[in-house]
Protein backbone atom coordinates (compact mmCIF):
# COMPACT_ATOMS: atom_id res chain seq x y z
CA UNK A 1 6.96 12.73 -7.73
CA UNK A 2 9.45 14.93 -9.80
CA UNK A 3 8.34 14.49 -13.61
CA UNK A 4 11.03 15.37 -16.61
CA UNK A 5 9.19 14.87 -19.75
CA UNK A 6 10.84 15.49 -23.17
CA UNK A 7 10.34 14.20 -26.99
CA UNK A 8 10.84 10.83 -25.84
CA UNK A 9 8.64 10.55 -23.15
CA UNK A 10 8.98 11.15 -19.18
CA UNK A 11 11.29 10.23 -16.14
CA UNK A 12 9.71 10.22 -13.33
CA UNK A 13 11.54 9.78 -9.39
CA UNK A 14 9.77 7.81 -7.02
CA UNK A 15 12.40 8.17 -4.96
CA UNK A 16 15.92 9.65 -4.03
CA UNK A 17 17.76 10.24 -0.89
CA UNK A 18 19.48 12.88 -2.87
CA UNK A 19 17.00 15.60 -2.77
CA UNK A 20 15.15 15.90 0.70
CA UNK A 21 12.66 18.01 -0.86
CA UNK A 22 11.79 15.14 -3.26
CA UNK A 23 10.88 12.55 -0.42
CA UNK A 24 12.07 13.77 3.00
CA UNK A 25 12.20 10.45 4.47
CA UNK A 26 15.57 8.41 4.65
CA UNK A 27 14.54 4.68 3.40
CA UNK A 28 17.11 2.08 2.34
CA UNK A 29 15.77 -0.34 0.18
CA UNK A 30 15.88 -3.96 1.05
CA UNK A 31 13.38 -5.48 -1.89
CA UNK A 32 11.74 -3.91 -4.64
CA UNK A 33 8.30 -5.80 -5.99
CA UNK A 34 5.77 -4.99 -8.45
CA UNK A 35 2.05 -5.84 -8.74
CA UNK A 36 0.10 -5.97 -11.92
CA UNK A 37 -3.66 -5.92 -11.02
CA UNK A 38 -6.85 -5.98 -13.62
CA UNK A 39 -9.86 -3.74 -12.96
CA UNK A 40 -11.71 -4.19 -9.81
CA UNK A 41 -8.70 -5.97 -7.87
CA UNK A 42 -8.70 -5.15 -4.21
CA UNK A 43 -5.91 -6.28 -2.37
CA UNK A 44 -5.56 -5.47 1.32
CA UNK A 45 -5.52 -4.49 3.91
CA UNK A 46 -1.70 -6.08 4.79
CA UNK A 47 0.96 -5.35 6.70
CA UNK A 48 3.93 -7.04 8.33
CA UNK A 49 4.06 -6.88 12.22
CA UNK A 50 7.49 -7.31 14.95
CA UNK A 51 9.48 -8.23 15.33
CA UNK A 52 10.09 -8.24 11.25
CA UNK A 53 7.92 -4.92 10.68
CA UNK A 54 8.66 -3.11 7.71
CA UNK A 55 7.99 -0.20 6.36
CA UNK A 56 7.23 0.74 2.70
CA UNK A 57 7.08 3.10 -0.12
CA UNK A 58 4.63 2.23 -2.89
CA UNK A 59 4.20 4.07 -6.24
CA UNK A 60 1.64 4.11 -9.18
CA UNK A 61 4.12 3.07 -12.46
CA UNK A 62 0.83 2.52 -14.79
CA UNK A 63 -2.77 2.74 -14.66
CA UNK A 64 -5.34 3.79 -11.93
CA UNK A 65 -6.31 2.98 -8.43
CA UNK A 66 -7.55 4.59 -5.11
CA UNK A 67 -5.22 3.96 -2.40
CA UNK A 68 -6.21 3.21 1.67
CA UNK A 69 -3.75 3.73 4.67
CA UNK A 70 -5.23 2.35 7.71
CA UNK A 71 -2.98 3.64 11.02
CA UNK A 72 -2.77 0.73 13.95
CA UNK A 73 -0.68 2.59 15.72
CA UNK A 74 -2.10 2.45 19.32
CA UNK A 75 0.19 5.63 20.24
CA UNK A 76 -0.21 7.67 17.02
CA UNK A 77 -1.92 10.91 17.15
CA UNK A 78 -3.71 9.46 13.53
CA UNK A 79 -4.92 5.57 15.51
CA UNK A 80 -7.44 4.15 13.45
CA UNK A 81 -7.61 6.75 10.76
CA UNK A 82 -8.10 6.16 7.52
CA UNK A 83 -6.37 8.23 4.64
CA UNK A 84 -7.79 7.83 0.81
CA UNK A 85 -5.32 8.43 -2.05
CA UNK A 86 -6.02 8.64 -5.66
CA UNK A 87 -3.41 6.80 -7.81
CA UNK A 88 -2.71 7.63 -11.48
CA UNK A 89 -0.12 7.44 -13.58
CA UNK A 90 -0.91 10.89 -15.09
CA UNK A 91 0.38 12.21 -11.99
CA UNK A 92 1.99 9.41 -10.45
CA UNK A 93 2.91 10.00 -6.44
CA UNK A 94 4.84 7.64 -4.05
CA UNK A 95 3.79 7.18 -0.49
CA UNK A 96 5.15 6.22 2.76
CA UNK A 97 3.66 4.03 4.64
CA UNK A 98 5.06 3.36 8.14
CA UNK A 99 5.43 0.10 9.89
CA UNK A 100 2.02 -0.32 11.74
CA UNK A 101 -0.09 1.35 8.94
CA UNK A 102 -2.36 -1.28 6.93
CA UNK A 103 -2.58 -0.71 3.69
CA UNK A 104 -5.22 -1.93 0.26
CA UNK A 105 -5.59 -0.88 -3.08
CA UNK A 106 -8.78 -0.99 -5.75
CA UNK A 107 -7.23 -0.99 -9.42
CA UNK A 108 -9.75 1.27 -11.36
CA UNK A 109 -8.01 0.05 -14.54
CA UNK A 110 -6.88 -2.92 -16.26
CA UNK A 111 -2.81 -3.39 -15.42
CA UNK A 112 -2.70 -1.23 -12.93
CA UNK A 113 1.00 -1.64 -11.55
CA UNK A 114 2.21 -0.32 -8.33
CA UNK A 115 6.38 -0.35 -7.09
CA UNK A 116 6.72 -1.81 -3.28
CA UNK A 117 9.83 -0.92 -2.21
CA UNK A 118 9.87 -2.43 1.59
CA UNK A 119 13.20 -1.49 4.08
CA UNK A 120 13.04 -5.25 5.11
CA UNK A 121 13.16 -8.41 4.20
CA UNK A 122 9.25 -10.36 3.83
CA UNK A 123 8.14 -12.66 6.72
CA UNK A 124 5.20 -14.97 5.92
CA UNK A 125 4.76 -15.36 10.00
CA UNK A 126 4.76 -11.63 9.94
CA UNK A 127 2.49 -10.89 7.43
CA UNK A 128 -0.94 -9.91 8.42
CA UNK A 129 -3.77 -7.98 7.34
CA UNK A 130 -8.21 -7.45 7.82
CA UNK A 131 -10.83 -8.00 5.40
CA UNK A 132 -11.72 -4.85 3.38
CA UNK A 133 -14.78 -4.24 5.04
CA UNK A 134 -13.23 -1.22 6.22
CA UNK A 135 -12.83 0.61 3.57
CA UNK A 136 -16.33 -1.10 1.31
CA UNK A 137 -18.21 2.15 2.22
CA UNK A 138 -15.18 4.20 0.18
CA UNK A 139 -14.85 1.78 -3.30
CA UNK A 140 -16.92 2.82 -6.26
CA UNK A 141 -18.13 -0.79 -6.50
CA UNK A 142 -19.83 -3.02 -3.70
CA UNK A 143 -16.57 -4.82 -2.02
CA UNK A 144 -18.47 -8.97 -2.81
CA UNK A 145 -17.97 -7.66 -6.89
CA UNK A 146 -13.80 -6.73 -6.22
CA UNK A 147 -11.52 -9.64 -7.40
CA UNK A 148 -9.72 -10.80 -4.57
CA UNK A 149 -7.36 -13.78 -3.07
CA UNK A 150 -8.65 -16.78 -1.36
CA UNK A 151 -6.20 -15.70 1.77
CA UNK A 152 -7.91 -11.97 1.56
CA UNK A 153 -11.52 -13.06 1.33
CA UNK A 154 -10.30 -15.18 4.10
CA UNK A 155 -9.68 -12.41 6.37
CA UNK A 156 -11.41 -11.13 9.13
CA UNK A 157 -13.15 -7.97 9.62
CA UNK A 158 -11.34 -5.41 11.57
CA UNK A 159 -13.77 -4.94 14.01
CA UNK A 160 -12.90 -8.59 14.94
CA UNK A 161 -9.09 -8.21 14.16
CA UNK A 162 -6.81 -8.38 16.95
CA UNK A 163 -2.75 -6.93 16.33
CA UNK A 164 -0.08 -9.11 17.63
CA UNK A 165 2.72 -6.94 18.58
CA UNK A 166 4.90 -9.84 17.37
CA UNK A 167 4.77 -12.23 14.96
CA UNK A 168 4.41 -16.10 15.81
CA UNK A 169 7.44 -17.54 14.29
């Protein structure tokens, strides 16, 4: 991410479609969401499926977290790899995360905020996701002492997952 610091403080780009050599992807932006997580929340691993798939562009705007991409896409040359990013608003970065790519977060500091800028609109019938148990072998704490939602606790492992091409509503 571009950085323009000065007396007053810094500007920072997570993205333009001005500059290809900023973020080479075309995205238009259909919503734009924050979330403001305390140490030790874990949220993931979520995506949103067909026929309402979206993809997204997420960006570290204050504190610290390591970052997981999980690729479900069966005809991908990356299928069921996992990518680890470090997130920190020292050298803040935005990624791109492609519709069929799960992803989950692990704030490593209090107020850790993160920009989700999506290319669609949210469906609840669309939204899915897998337990972290994925990724517990890759968090700098045991995954039963994260802070997590009731729906993520509730979800299953991936092992046991099973992706529906389209959503049920």
């Amino acid at each position: 991410m571009p950085l323009y610091p000065d007396v007053r403080g810094r500007l920072f780009k997570a993205y333009t479609a001005a500059n290809t050599h900023v973020f080479p992807i075309p995205f238009n932006t259909f919503e734009h969401f924050f979330t403001e997580s305390n140490l030790n929340v874990f949220r993931g691993m979520h995506f949103q499926g067909n026929p309402h798939a979206v993809s997204k562009i997420i960006s570290i705007v204050h504190g610290k977290a390591v970052d997981f991409l999980f690729d479900m896409r069966e005809n991908s040359e990356t299928f069921e790899n996992l990518q680890i990013i470090d997130l920190d608003e020292v050298d803040p970065v935005s990624i791109y995360i492609p519709t069929g790519v799960a992803h989950g977060y692990l704030a490593l500091k209090d107020k850790t905020i993160i920009s989700y800028r999506m290319d669609g609109p949210f469906c609840g019938n669309c939204d899915g996701g897998f337990s972290g148990e994925l990724i517990a072998d890759f968090l700098p704490l045991p995954l039963s002492e994260s802070i997590q939602s009731a729906r993520d606790l509730s979800l299953v492992a991936y092992k046991n997952f099973k992706y529906l091409s389209d959503c049920p509503g």
